[in-house]
PDB file of N, CA and C in Angstrom:
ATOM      1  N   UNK A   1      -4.735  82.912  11.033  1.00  0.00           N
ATOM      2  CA  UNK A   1      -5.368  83.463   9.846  1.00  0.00           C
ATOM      3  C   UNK A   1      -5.017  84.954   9.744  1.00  0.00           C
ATOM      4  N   UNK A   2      -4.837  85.490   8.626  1.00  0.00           N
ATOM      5  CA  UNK A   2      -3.890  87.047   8.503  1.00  0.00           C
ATOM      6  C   UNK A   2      -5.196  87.455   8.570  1.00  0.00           C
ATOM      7  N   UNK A   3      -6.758  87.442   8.687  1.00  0.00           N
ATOM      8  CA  UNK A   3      -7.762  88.380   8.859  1.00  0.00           C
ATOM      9  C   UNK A   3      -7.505  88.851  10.090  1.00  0.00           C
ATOM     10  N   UNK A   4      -7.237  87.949  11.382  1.00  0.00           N
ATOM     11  CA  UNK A   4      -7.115  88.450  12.611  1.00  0.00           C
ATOM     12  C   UNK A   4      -6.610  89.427  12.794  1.00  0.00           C
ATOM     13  N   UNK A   5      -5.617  89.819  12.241  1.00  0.00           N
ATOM     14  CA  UNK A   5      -4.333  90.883  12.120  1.00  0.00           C
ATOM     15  C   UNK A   5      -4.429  91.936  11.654  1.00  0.00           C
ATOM     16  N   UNK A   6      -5.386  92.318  10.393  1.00  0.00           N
ATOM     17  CA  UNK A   6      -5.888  93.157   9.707  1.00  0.00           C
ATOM     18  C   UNK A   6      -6.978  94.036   9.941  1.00  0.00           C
ATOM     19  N   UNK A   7      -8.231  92.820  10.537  1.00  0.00           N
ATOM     20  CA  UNK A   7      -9.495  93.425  10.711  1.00  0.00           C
ATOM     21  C   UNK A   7      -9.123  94.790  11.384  1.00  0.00           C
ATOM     22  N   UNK A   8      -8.581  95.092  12.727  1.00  0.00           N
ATOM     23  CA  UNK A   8      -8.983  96.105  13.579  1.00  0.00           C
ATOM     24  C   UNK A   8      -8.855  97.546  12.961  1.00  0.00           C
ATOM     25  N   UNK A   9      -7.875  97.544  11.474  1.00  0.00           N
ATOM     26  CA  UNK A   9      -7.877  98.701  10.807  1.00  0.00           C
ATOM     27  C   UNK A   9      -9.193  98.466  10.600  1.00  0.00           C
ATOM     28  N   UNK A  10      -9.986  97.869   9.747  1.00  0.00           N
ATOM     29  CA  UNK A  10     -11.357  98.510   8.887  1.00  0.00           C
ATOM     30  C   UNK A  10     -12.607  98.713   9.910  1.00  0.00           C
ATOM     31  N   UNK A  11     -12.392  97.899  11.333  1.00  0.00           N
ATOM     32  CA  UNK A  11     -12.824  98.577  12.061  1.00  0.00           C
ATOM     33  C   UNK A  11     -13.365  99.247  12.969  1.00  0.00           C
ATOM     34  N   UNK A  12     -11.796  99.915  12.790  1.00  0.00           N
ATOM     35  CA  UNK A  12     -11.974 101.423  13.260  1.00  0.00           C
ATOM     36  C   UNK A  12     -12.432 102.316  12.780  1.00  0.00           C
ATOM     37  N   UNK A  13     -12.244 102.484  11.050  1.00  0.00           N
ATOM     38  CA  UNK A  13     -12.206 102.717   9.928  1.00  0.00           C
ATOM     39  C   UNK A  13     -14.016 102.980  10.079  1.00  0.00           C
ATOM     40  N   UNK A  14     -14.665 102.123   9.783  1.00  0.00           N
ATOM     41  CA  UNK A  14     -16.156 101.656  10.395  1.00  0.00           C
ATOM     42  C   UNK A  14     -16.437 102.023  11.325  1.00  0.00           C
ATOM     43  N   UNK A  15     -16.172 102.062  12.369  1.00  0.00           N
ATOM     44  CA  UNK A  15     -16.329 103.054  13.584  1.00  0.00           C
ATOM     45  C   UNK A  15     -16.440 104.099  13.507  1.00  0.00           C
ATOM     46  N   UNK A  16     -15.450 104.972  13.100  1.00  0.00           N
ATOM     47  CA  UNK A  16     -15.309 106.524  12.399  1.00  0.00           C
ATOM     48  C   UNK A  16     -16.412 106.361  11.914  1.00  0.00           C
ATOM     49  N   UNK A  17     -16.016 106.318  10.677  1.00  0.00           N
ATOM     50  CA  UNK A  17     -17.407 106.672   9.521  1.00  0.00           C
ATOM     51  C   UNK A  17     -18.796 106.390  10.135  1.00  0.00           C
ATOM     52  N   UNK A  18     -19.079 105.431  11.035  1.00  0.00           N
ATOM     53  CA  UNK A  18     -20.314 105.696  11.492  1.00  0.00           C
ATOM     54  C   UNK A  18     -20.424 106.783  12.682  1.00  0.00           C
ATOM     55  N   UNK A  19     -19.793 107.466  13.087  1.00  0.00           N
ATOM     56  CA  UNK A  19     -19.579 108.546  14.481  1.00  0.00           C
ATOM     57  C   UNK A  19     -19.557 109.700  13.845  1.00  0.00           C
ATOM     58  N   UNK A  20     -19.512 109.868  11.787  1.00  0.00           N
ATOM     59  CA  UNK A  20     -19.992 110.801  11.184  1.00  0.00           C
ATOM     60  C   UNK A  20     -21.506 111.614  11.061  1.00  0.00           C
ATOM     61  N   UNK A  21     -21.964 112.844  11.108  1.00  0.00           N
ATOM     62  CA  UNK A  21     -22.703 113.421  11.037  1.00  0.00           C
ATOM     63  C   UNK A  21     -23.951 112.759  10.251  1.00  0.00           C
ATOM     64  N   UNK A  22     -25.006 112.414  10.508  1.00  0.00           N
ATOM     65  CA  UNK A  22     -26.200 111.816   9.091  1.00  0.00           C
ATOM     66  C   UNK A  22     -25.780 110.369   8.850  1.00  0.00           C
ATOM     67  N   UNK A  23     -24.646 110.115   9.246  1.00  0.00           N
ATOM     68  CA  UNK A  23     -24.400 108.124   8.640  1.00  0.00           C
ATOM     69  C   UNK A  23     -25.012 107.319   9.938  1.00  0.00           C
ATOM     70  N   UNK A  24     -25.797 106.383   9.641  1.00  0.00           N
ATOM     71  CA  UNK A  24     -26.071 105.138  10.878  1.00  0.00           C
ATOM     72  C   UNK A  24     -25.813 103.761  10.438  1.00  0.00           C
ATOM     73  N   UNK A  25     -26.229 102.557  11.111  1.00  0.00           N
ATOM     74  CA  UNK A  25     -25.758 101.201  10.811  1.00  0.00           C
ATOM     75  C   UNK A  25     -26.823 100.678   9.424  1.00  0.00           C
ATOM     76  N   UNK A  26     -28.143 101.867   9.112  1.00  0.00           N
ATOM     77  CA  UNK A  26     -28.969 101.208   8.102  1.00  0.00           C
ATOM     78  C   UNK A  26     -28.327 101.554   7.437  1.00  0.00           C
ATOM     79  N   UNK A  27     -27.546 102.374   6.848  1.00  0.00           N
ATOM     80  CA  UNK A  27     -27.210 103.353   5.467  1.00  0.00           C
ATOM     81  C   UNK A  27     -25.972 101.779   5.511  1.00  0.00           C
ATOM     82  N   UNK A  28     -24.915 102.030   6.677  1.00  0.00           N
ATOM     83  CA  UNK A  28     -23.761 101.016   5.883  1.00  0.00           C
ATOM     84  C   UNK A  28     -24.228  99.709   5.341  1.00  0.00           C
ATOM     85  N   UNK A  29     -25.463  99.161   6.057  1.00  0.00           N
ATOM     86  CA  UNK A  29     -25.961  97.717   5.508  1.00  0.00           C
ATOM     87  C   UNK A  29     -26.201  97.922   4.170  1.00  0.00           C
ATOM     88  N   UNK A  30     -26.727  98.810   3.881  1.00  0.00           N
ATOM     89  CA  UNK A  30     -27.167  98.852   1.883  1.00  0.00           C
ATOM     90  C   UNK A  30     -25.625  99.104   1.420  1.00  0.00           C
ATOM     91  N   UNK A  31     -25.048 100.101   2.154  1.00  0.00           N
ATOM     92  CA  UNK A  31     -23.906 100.291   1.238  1.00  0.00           C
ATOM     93  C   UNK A  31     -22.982  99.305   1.275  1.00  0.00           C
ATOM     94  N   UNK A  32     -23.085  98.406   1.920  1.00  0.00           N
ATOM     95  CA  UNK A  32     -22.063  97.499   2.010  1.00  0.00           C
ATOM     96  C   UNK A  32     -22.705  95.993   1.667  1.00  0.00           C
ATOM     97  N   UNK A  33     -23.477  95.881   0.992  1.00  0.00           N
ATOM     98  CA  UNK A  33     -24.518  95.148  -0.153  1.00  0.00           C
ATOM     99  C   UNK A  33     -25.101  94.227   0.679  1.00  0.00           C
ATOM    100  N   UNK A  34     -26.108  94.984   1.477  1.00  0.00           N
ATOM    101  CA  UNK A  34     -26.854  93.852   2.174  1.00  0.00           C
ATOM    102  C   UNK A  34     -26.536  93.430   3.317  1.00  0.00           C
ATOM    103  N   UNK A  35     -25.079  93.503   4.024  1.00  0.00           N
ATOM    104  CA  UNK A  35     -24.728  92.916   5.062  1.00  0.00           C
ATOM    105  C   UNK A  35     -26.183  93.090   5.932  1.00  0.00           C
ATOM    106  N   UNK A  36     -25.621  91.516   6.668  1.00  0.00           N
ATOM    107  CA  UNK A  36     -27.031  91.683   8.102  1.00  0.00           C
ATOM    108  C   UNK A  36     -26.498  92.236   8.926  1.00  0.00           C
ATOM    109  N   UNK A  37     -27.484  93.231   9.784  1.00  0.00           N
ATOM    110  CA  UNK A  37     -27.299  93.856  11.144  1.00  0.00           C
ATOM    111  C   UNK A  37     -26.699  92.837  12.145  1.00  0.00           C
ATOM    112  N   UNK A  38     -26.965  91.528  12.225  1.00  0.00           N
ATOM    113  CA  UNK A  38     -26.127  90.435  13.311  1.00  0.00           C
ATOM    114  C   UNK A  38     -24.653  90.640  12.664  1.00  0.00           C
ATOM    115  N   UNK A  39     -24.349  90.542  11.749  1.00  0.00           N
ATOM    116  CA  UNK A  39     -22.906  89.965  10.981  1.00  0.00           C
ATOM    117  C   UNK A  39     -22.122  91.553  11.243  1.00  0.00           C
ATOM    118  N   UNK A  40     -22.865  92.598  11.054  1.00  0.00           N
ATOM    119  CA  UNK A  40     -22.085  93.885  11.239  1.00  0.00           C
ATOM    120  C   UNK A  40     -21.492  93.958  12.822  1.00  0.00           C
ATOM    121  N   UNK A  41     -22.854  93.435  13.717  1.00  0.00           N
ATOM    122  CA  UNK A  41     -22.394  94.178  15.227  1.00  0.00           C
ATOM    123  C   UNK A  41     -21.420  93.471  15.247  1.00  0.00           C
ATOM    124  N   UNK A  42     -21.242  92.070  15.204  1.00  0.00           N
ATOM    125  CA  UNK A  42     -20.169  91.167  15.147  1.00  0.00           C
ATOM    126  C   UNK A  42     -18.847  91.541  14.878  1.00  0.00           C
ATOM    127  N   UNK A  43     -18.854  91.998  13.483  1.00  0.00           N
ATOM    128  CA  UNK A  43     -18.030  92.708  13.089  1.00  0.00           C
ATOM    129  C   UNK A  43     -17.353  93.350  13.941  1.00  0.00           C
ATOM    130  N   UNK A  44     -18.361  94.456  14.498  1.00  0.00           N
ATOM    131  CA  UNK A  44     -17.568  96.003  15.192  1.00  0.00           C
ATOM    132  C   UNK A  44     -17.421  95.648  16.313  1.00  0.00           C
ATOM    133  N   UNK A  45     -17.700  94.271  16.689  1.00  0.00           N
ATOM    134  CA  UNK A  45     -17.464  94.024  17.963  1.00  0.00           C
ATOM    135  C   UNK A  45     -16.416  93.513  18.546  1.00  0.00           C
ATOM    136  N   UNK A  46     -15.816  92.779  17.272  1.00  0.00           N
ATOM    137  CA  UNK A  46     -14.692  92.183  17.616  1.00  0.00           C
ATOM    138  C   UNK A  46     -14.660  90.316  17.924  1.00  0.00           C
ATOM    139  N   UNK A  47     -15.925  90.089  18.268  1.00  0.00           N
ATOM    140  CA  UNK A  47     -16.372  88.737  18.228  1.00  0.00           C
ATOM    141  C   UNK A  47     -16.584  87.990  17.062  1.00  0.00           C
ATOM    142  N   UNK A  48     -15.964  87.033  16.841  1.00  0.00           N
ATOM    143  CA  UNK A  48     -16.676  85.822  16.114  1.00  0.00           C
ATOM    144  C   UNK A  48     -15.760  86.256  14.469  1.00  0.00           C
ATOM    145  N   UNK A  49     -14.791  86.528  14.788  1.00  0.00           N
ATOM    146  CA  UNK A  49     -14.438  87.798  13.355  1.00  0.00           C
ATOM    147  C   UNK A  49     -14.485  86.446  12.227  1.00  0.00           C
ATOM    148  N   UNK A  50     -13.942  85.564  12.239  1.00  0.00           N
ATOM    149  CA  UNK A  50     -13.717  84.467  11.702  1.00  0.00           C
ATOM    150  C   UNK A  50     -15.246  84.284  10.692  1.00  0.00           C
ATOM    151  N   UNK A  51     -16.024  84.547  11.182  1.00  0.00           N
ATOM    152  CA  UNK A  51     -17.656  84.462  10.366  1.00  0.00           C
ATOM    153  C   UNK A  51     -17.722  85.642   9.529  1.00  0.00           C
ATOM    154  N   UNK A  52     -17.152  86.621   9.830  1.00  0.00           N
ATOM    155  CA  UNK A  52     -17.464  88.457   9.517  1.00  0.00           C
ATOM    156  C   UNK A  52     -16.735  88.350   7.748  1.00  0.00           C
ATOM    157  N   UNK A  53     -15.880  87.407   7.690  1.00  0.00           N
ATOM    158  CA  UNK A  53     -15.268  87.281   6.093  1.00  0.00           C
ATOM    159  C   UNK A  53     -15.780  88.662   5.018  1.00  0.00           C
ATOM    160  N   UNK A  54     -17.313  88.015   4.528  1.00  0.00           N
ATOM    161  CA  UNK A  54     -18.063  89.025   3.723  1.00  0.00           C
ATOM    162  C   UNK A  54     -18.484  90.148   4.453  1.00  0.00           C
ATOM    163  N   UNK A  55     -18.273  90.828   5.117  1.00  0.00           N
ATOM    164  CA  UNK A  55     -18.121  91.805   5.973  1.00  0.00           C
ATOM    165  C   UNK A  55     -17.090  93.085   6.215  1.00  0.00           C
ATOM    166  N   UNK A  56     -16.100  91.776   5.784  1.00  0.00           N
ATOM    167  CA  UNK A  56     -14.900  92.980   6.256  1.00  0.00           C
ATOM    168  C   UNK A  56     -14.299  93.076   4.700  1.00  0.00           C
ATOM    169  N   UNK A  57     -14.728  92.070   3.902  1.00  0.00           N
ATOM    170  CA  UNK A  57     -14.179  92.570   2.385  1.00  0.00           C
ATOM    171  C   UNK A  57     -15.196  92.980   1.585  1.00  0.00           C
ATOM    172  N   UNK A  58     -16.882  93.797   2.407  1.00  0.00           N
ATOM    173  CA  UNK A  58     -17.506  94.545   1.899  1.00  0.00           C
ATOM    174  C   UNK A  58     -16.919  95.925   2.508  1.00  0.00           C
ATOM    175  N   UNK A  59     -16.603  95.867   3.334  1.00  0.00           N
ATOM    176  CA  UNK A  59     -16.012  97.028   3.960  1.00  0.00           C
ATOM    177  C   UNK A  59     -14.922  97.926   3.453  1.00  0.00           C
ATOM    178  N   UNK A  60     -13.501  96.661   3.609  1.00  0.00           N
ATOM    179  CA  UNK A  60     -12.640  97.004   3.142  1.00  0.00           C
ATOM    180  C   UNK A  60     -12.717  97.884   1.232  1.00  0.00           C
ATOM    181  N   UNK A  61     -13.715  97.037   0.720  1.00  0.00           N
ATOM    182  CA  UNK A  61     -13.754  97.863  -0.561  1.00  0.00           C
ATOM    183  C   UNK A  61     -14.387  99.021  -0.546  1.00  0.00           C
ATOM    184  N   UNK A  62     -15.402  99.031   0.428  1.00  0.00           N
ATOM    185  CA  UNK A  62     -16.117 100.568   0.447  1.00  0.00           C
ATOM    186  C   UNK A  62     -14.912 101.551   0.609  1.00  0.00           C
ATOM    187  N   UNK A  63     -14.117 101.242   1.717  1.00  0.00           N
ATOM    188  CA  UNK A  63     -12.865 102.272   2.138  1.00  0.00           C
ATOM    189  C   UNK A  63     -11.862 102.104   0.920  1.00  0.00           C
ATOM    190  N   UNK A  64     -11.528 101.510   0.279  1.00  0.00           N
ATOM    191  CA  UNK A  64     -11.079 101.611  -0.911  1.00  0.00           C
ATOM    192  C   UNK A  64     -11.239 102.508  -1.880  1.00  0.00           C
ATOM    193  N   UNK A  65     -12.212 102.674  -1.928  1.00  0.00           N
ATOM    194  CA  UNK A  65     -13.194 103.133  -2.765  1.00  0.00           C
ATOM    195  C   UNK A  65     -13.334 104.821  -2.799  1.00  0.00           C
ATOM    196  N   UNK A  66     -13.783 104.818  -1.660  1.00  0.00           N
ATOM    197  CA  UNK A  66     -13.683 106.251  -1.095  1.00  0.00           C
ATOM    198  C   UNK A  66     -12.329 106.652  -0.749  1.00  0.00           C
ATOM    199  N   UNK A  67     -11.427 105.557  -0.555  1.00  0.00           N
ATOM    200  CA  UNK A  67      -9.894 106.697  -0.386  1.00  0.00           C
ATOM    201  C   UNK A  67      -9.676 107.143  -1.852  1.00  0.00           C
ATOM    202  N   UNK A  68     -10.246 106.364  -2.825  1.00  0.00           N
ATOM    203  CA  UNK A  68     -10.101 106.742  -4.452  1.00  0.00           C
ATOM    204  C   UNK A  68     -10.576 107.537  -4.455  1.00  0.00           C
ATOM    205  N   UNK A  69     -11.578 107.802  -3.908  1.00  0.00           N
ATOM    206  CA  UNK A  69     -12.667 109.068  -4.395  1.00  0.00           C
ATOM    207  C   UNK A  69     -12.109 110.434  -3.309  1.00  0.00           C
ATOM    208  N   UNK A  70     -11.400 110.212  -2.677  1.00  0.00           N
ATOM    209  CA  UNK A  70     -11.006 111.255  -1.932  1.00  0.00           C
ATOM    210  C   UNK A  70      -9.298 111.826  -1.995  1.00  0.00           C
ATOM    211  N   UNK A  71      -8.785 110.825  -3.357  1.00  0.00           N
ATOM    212  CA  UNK A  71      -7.970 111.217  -4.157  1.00  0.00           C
ATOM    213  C   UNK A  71      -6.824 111.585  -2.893  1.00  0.00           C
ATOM    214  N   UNK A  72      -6.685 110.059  -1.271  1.00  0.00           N
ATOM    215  CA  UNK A  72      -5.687 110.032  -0.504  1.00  0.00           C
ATOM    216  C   UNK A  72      -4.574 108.575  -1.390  1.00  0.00           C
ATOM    217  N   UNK A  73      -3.653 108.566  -0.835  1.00  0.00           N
ATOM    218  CA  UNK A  73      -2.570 108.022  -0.779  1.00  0.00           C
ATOM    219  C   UNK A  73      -3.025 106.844  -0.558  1.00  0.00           C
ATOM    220  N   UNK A  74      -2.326 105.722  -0.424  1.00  0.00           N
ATOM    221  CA  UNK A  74      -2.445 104.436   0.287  1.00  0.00           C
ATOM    222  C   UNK A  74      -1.875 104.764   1.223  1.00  0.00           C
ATOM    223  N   UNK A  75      -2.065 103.791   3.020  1.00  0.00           N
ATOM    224  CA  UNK A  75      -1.245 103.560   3.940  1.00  0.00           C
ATOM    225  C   UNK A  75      -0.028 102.998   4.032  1.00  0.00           C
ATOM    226  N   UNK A  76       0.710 103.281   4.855  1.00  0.00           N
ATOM    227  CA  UNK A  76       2.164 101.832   4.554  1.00  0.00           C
ATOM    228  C   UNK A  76       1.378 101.019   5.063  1.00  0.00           C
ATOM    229  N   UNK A  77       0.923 100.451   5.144  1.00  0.00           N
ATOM    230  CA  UNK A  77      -0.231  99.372   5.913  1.00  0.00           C
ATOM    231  C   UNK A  77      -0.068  98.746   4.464  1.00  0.00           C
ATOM    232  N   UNK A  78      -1.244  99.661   3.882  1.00  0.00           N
ATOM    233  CA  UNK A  78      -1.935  99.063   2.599  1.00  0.00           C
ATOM    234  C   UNK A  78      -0.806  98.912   1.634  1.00  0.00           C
ATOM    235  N   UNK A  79       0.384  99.655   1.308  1.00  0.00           N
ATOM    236  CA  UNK A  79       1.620  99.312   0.330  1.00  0.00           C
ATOM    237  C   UNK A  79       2.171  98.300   1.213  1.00  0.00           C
ATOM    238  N   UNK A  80       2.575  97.937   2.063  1.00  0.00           N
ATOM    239  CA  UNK A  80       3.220  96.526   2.585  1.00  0.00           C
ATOM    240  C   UNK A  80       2.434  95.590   2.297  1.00  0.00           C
ATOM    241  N   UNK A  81       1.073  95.553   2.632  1.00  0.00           N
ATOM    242  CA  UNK A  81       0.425  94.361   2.443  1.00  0.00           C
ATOM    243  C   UNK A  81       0.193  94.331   0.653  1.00  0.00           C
ATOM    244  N   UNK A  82       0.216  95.110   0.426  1.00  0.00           N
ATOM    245  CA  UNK A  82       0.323  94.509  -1.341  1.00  0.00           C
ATOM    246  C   UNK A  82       1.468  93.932  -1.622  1.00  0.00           C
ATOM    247  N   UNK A  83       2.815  94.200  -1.303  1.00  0.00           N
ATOM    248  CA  UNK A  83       4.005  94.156  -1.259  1.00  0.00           C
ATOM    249  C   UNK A  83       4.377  92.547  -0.979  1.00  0.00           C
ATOM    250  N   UNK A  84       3.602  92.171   0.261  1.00  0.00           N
ATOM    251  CA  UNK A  84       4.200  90.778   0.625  1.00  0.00           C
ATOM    252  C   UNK A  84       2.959  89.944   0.391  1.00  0.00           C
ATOM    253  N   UNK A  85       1.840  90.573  -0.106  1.00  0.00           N
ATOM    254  CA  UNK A  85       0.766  89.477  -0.285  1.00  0.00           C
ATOM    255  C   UNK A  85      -0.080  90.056  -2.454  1.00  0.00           C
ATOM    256  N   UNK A  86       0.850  90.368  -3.222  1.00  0.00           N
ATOM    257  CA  UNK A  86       0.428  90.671  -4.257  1.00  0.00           C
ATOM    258  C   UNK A  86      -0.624  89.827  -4.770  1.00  0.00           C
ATOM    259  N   UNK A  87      -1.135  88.821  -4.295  1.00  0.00           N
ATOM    260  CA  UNK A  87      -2.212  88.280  -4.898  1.00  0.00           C
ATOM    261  C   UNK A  87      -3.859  87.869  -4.098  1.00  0.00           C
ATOM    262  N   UNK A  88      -3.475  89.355  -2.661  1.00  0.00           N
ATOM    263  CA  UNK A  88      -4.256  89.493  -1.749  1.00  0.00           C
ATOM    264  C   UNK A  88      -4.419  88.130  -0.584  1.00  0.00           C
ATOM    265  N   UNK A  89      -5.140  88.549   0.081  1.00  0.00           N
ATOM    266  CA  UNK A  89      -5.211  87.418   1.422  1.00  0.00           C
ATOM    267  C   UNK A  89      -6.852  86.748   0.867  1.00  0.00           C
ATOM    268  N   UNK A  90      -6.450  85.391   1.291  1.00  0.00           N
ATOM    269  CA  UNK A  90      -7.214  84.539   0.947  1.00  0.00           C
ATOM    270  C   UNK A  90      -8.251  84.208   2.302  1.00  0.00           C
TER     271      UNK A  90
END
């Protein structure tokens, strides 16, 4: 499954941003619409990723989002994977 392959960018990504000043795991659960505290640690844990689905593509759009809003570039990460998957990963 191409999630396997992907996840460890968002996170790290998630990692960071929570090792920021004032951010904790309550603030990302609202911001990341609700996720449950089980489905997140999971997440950052690296376990069970296969369940984490709505997780990592609440994630992935938050970081989206904010690279928009922070008016960065895309990664070659992120231009390759548009490149060979233009109609996103399923």
């Amino acid at each position: 499954m191409i999630l396997f392959t992907i996840y460890p960018q968002v996170v790290a990504k998630l990692k960071d941003f929570l090792a920021r000043d004032g951010v904790n795991q309550a603030m990302m659960y609202k911001v990341l619409g609700g996720i449950y505290h089980e489905k997140l640690t999971l997440f950052l844990s690296g376990e069970n990723v296969n369940t984490c689905g709505k997780t990592y593509k609440a994630a992935y759009l938050f970081f989206e989002k904010f690279r928009i809003l922070e008016d960065e570039d895309k990664s070659e990460d992120g231009v390759k994977n548009e490149t060979e998957n233009p109609r996103g990963f399923h």
